[in-house]
C-alpha atoms as a PDB file:
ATOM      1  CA  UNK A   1      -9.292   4.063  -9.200  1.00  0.00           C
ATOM      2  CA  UNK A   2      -8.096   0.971 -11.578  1.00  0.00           C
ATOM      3  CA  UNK A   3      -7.839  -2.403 -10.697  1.00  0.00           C
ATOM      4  CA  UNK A   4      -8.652  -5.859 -11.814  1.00  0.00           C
ATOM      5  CA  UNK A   5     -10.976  -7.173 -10.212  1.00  0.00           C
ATOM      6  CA  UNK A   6     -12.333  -3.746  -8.095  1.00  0.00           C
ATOM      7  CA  UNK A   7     -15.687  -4.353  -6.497  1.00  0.00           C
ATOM      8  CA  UNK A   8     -14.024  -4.903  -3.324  1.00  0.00           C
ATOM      9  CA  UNK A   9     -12.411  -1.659  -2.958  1.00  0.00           C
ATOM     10  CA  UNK A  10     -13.315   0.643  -0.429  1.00  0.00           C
ATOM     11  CA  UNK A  11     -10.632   3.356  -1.243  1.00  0.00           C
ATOM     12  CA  UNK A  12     -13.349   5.137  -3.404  1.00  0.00           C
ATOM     13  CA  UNK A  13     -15.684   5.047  -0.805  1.00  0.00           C
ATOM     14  CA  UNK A  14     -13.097   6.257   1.668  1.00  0.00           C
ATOM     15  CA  UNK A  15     -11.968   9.267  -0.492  1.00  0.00           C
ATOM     16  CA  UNK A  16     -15.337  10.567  -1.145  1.00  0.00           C
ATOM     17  CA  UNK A  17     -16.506  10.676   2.178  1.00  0.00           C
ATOM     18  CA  UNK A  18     -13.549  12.203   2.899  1.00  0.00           C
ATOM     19  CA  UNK A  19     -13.904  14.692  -0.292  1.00  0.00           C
ATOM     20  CA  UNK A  20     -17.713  15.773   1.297  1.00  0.00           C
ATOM     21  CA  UNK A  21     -15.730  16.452   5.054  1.00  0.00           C
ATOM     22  CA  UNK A  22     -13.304  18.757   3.060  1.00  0.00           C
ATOM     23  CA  UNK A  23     -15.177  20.438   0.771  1.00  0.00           C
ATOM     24  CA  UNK A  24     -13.602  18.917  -2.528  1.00  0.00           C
ATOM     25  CA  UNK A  25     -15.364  19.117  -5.681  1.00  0.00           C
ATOM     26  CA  UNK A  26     -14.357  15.706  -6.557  1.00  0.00           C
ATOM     27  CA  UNK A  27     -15.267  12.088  -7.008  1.00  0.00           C
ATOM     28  CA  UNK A  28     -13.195   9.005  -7.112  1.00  0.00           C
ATOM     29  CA  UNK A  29     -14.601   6.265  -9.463  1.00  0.00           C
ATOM     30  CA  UNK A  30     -13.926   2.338  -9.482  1.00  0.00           C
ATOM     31  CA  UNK A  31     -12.752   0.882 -12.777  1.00  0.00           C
ATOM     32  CA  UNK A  32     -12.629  -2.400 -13.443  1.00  0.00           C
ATOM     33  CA  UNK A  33      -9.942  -2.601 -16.092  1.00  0.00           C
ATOM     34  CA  UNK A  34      -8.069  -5.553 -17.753  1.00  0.00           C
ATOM     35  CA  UNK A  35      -4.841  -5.648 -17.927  1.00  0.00           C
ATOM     36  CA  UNK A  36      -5.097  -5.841 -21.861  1.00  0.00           C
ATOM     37  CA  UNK A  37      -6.722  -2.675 -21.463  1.00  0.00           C
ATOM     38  CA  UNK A  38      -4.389  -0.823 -19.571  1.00  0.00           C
ATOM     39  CA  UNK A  39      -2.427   1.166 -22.251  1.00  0.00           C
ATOM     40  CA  UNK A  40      -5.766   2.519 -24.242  1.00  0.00           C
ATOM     41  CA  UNK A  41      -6.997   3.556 -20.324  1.00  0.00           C
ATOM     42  CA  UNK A  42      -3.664   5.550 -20.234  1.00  0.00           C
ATOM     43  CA  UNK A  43      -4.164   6.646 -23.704  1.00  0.00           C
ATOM     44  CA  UNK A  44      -7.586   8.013 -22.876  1.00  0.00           C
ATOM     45  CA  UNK A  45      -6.320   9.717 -20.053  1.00  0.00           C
ATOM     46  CA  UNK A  46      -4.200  11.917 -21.743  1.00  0.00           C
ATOM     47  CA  UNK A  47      -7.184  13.727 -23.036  1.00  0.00           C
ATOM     48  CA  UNK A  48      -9.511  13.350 -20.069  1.00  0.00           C
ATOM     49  CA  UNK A  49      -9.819  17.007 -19.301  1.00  0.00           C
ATOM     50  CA  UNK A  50     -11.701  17.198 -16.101  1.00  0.00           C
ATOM     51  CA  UNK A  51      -9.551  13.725 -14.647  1.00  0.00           C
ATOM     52  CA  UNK A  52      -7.021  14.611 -12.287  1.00  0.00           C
ATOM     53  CA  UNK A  53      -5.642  11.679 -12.362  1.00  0.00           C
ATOM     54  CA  UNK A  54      -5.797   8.063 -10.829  1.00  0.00           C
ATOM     55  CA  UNK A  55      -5.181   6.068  -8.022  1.00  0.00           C
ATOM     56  CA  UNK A  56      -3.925   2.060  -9.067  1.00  0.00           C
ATOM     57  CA  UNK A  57      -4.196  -1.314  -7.715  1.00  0.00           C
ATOM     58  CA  UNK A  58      -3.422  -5.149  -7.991  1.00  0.00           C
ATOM     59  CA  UNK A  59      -2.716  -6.070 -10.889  1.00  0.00           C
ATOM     60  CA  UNK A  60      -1.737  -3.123 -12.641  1.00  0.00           C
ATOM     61  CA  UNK A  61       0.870  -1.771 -10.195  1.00  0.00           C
ATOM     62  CA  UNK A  62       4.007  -2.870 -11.997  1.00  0.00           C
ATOM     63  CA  UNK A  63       2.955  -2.015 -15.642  1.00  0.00           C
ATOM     64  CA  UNK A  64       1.716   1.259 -15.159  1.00  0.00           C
ATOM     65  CA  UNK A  65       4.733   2.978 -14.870  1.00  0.00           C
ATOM     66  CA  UNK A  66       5.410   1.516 -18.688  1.00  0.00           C
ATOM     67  CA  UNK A  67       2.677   4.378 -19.931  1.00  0.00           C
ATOM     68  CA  UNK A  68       3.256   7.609 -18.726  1.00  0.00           C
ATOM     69  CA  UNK A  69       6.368  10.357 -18.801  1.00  0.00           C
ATOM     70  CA  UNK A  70       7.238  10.590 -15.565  1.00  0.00           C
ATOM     71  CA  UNK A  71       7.977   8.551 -12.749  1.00  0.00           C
ATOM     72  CA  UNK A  72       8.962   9.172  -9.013  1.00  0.00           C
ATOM     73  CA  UNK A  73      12.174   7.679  -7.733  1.00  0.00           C
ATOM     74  CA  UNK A  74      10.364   5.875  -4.821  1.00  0.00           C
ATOM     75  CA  UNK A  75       8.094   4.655  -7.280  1.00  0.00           C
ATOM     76  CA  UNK A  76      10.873   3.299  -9.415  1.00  0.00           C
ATOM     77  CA  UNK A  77      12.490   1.771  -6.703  1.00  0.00           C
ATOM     78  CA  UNK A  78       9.827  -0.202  -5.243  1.00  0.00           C
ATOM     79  CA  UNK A  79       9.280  -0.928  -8.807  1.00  0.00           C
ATOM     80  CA  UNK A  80       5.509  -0.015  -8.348  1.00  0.00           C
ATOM     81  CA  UNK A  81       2.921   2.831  -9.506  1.00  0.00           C
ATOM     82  CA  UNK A  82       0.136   3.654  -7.386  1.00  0.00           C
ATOM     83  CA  UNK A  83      -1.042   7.382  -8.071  1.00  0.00           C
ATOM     84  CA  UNK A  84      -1.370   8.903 -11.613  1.00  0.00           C
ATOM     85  CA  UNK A  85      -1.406  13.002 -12.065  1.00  0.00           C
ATOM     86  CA  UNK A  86      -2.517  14.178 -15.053  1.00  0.00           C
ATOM     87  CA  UNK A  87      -0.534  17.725 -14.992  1.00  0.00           C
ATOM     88  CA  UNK A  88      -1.345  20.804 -16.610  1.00  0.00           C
ATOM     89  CA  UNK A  89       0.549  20.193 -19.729  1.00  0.00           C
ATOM     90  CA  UNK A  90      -1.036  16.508 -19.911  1.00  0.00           C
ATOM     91  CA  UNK A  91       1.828  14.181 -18.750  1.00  0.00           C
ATOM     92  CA  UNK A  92       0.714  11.463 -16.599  1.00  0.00           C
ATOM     93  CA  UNK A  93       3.198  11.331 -13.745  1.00  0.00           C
ATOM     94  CA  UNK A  94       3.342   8.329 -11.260  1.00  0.00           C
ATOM     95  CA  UNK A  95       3.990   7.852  -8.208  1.00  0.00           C
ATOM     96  CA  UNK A  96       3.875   5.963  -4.613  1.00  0.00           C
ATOM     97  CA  UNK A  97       2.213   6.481  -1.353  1.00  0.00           C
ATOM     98  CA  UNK A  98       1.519   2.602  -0.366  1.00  0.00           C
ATOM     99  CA  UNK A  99       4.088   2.975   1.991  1.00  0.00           C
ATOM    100  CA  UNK A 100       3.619   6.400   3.528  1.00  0.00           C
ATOM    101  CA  UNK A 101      -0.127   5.534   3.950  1.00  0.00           C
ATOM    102  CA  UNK A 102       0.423   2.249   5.713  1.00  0.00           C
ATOM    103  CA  UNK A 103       3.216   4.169   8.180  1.00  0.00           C
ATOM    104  CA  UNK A 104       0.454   6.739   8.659  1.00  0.00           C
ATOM    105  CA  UNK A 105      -1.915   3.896   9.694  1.00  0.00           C
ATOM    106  CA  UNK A 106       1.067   2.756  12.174  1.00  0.00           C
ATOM    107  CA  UNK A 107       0.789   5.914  13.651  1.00  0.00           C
ATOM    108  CA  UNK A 108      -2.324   6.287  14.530  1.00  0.00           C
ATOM    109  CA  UNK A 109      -2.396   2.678  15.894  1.00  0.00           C
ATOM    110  CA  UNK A 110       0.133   3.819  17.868  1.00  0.00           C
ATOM    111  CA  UNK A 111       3.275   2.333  16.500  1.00  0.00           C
ATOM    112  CA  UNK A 112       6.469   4.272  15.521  1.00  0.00           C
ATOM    113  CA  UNK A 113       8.593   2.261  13.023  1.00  0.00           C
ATOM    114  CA  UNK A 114      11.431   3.883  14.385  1.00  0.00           C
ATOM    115  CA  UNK A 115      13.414   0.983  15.978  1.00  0.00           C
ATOM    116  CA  UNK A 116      10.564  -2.228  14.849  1.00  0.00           C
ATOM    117  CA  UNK A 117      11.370  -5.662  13.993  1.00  0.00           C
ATOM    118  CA  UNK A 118       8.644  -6.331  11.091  1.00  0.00           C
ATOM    119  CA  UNK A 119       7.807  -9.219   9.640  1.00  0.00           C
ATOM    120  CA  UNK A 120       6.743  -8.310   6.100  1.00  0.00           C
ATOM    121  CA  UNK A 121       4.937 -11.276   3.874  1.00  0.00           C
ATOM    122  CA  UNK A 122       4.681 -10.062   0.245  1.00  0.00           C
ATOM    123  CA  UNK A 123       7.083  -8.067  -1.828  1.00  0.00           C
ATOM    124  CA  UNK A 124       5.072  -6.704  -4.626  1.00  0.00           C
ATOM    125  CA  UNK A 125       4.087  -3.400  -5.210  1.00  0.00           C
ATOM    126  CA  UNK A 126       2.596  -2.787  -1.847  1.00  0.00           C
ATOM    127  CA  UNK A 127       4.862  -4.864   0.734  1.00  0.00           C
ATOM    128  CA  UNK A 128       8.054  -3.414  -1.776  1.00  0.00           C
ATOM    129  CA  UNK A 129       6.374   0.436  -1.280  1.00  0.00           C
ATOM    130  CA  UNK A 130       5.506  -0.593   2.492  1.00  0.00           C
ATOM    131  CA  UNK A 131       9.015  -2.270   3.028  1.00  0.00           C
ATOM    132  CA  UNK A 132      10.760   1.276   1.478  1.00  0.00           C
ATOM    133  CA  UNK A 133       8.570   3.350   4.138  1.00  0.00           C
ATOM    134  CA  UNK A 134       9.565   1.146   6.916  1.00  0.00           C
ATOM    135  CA  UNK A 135      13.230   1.337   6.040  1.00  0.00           C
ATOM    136  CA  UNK A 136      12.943   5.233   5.748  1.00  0.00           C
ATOM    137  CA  UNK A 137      11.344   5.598   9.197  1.00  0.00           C
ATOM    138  CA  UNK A 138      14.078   3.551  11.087  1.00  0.00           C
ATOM    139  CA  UNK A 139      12.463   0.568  11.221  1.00  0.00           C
ATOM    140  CA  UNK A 140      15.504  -1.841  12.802  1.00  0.00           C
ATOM    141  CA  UNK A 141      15.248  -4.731  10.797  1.00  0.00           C
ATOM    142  CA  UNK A 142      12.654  -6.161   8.139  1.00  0.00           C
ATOM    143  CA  UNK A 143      12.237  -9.885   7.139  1.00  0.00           C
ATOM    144  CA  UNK A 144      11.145 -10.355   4.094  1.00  0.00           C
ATOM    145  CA  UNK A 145       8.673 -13.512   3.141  1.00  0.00           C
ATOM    146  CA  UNK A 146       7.514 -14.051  -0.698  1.00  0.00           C
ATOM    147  CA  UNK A 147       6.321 -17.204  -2.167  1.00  0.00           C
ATOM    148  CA  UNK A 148       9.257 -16.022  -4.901  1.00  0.00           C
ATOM    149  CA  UNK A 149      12.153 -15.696  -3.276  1.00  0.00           C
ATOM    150  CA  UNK A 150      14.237 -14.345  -6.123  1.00  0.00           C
ATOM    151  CA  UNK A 151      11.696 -11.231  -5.719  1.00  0.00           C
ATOM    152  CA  UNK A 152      12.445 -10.780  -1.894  1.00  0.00           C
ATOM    153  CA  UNK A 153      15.931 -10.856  -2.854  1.00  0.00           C
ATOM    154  CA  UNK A 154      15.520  -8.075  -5.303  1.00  0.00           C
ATOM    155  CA  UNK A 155      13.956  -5.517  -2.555  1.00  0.00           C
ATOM    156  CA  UNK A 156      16.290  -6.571  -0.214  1.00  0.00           C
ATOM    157  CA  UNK A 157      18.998  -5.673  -2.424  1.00  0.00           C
ATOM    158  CA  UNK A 158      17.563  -2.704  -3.233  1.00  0.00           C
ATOM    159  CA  UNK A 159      16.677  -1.418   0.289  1.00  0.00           C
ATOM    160  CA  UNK A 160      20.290  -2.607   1.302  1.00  0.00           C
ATOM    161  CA  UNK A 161      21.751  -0.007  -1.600  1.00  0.00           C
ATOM    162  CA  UNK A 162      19.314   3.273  -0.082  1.00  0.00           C
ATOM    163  CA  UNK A 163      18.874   2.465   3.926  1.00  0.00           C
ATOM    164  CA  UNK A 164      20.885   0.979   6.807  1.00  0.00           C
ATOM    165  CA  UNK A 165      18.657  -1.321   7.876  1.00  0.00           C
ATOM    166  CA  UNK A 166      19.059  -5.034   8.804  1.00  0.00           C
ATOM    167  CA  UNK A 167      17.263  -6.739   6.289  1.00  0.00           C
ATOM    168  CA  UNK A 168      16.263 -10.769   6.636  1.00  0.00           C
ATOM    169  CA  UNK A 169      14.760 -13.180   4.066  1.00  0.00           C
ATOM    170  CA  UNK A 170      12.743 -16.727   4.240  1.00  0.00           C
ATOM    171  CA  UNK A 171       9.666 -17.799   6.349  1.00  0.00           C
ATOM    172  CA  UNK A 172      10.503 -17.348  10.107  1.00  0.00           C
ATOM    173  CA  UNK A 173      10.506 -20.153  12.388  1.00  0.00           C
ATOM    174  CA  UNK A 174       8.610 -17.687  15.068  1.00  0.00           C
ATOM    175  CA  UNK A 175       7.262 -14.400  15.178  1.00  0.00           C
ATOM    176  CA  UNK A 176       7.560 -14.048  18.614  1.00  0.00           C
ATOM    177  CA  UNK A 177      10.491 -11.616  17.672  1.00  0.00           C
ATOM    178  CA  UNK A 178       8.643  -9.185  15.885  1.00  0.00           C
ATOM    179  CA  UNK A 179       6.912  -5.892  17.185  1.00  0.00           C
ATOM    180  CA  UNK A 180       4.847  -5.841  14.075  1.00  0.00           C
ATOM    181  CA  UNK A 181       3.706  -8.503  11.065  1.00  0.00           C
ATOM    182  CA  UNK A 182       2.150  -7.258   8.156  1.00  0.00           C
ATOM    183  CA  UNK A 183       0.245  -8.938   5.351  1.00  0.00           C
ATOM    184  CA  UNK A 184       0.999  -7.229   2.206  1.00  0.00           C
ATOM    185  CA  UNK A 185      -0.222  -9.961  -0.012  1.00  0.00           C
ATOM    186  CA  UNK A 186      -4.129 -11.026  -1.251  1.00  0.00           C
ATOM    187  CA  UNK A 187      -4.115 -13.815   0.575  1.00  0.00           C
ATOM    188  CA  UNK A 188      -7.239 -13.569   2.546  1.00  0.00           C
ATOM    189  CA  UNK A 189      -9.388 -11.939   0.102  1.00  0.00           C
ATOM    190  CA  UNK A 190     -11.394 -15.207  -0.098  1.00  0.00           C
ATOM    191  CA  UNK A 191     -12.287 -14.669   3.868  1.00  0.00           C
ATOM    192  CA  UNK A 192     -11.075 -18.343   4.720  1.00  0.00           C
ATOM    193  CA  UNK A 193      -7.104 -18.105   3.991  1.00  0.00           C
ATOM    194  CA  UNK A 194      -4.014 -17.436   6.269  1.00  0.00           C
ATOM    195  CA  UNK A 195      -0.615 -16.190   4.834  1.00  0.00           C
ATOM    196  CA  UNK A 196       1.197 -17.808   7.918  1.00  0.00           C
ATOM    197  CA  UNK A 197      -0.233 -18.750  11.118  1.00  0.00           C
ATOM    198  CA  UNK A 198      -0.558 -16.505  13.867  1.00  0.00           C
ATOM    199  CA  UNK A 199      -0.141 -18.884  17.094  1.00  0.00           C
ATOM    200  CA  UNK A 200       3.304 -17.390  18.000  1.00  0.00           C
ATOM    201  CA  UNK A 201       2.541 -13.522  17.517  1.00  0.00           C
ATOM    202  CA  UNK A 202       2.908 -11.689  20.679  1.00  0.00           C
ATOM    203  CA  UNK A 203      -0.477 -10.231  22.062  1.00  0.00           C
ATOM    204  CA  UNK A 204       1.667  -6.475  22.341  1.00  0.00           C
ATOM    205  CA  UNK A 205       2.526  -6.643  18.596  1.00  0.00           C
ATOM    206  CA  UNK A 206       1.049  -4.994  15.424  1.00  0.00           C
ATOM    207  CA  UNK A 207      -1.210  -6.788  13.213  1.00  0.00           C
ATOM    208  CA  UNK A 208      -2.069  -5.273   9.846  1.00  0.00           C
ATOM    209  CA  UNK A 209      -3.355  -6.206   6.483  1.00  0.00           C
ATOM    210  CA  UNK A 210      -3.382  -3.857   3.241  1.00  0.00           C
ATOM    211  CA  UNK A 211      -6.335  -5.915   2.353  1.00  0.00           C
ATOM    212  CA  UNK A 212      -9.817  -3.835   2.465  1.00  0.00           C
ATOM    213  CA  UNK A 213     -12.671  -5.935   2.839  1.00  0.00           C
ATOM    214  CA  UNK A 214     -15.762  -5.359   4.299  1.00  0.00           C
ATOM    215  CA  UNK A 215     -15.531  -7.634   6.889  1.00  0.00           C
ATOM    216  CA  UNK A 216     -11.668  -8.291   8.960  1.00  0.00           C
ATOM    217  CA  UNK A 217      -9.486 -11.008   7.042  1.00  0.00           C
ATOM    218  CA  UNK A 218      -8.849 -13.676   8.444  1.00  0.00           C
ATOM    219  CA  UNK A 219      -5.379 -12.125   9.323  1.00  0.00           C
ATOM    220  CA  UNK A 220      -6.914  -9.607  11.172  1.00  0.00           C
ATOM    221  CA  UNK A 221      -9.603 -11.915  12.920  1.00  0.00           C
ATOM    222  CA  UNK A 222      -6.477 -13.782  14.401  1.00  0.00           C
ATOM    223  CA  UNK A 223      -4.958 -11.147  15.218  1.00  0.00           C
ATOM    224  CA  UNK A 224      -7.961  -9.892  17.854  1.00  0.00           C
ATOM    225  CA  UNK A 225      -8.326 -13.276  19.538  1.00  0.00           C
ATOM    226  CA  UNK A 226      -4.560 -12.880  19.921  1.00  0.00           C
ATOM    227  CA  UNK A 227      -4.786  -9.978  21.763  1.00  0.00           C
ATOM    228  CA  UNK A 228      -2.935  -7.438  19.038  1.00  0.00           C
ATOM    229  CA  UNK A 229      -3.870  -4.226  17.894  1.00  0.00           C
ATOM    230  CA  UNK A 230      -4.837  -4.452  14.202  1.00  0.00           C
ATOM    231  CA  UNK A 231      -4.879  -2.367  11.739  1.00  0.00           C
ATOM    232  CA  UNK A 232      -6.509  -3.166   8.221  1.00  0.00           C
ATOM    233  CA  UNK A 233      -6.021  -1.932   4.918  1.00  0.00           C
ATOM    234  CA  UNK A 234      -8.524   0.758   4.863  1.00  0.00           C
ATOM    235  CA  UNK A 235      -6.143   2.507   7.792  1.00  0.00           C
ATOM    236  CA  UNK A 236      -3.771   2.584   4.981  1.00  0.00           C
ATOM    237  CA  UNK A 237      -6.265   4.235   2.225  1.00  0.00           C
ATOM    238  CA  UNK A 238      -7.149   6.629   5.172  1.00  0.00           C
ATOM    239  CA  UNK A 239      -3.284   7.325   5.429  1.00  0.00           C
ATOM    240  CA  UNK A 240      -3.211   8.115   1.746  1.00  0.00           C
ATOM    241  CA  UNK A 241      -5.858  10.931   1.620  1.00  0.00           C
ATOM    242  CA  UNK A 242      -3.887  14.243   2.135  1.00  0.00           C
ATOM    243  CA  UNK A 243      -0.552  12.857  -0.051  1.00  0.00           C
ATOM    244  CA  UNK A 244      -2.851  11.779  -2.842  1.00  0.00           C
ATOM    245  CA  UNK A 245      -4.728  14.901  -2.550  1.00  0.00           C
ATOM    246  CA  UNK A 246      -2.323  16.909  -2.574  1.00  0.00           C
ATOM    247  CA  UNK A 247      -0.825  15.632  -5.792  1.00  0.00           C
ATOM    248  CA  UNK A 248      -4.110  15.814  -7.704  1.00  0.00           C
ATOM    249  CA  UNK A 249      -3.557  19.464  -6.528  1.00  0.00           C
ATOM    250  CA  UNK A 250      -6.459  20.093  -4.153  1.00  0.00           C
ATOM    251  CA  UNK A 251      -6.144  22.601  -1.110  1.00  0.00           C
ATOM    252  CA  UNK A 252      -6.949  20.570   2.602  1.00  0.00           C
ATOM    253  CA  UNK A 253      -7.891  22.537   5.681  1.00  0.00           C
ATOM    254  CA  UNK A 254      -5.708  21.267   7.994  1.00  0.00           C
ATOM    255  CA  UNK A 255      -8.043  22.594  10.832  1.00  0.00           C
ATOM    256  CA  UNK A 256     -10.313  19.335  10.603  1.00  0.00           C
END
């Protein structure tokens, strides 16, 4: 896994405990690398015989998909790389399961997206890949919150072209409206800051954060005393396992 800074990721951890349940002969390693680093860590790859392939995160998300042969359509139109196969003939091929994850995570929570009103805040790679994965499950509308608005415009222009959803942009006066809002952003990584305030959630909605830390955000915090189910971000790594698995070509028994 690559990322800038790392130490706080817990999808490594996740994955290899989750390697030892299956049976996989396989380890994910944490690497911090800088994003002036990026193209020789592609370059290396290439050659990396026993390397599968990678998993990616903040910052490198975007610019990944500038060094390798392939890339998926969702990945291109969420505009965002987060899984790297190196395949047999040694073309690194990306792809993105942000969004199925985090709808996997839904799920087990115990919320469909199939008819939702989500609030979304962020529309990078994740909230873009999350947004997509909403859209495609039948979520019925989305608003869209980014600190650049010309960005939220872009993915709602782009989910407008692929989906029939109703799509909304700006900062919402309330969220009493909403079945579910999600914080795809890194605010709260500090464990002291708040994307938006919480006071008007409704105690039956979703609250979730991509964010893995190893104590609940802030977000999340807020979210209990509220009343809401939450669901953090490593509900969204767990969500990831068998996709990403699958692509790095291992064989799951289903049975477990």
């Amino acid at each position: 896994m690559i990322g800038s800074p790392i130490a706080h990721a817990h999808l490594p951890a996740t994955f290899n405990r989750r390697f030892a349940e299956e049976g996989i002969d396989a380890l994910m390693v944490p690497f911090d690398v800088e994003p002036g680093a990026l193209g020789a860590f592609f370059a290396a790859m290439r050659g990396w015989s026993n390397c599968r392939g990678c998993v990616v995160t903040a910052p490198h998300k975007a610019a990944t998909a500038d060094h390798l042969d392939v890339v998926s359509n969702r990945a291109r139109l969420v505009g965002a790389v987060n899984v790297v196969i190196r395949d047999s003939d040694g073309r690194l091929v990306g792809d993105n399961v942000d969004g199925s994850g985090f709808v996997a995570g839904m799920r087990c929570s115990g919320f469909d997206p199939a008819g939702l009103r989500v609030a979304l805040f962020g529309c990078g790679g994740a909230g873009s890949a999350i947004a997509l994965a909403l859209a495609e499950s039948g979520a019925h509308c989305i608003r869209l919150v980014d600190a650049d608005a010309a960005r939220a415009e872009r993915l709602k222009a782009t989910l407008a072209v692929h989906h029939c959803v109703a799509l909304e942009i700006g900062v919402p006066a309330s969220l009493a409206r909403f079945d579910a809002v999600i914080n795809a952003t890194a605010v709260g990584l500090d464990g002291e800051s708040m994307v938006h305030p919480l006071d008007t959630v409704r105690p039956d909605a979703l609250v979730a954060d991509v964010l893995s830390t190893s104590k609940p955000t802030p977000w999340l915090r807020t979210g209990r005393e509220m009343g809401c189910v939450t669901q953090s971000g490593a509900a969204m790594a767990e969500g990831q396992f068998a996709p990403i698995a699958e692509r790095f070509g291992f064989e799951l028994d289903l049975r477990r």
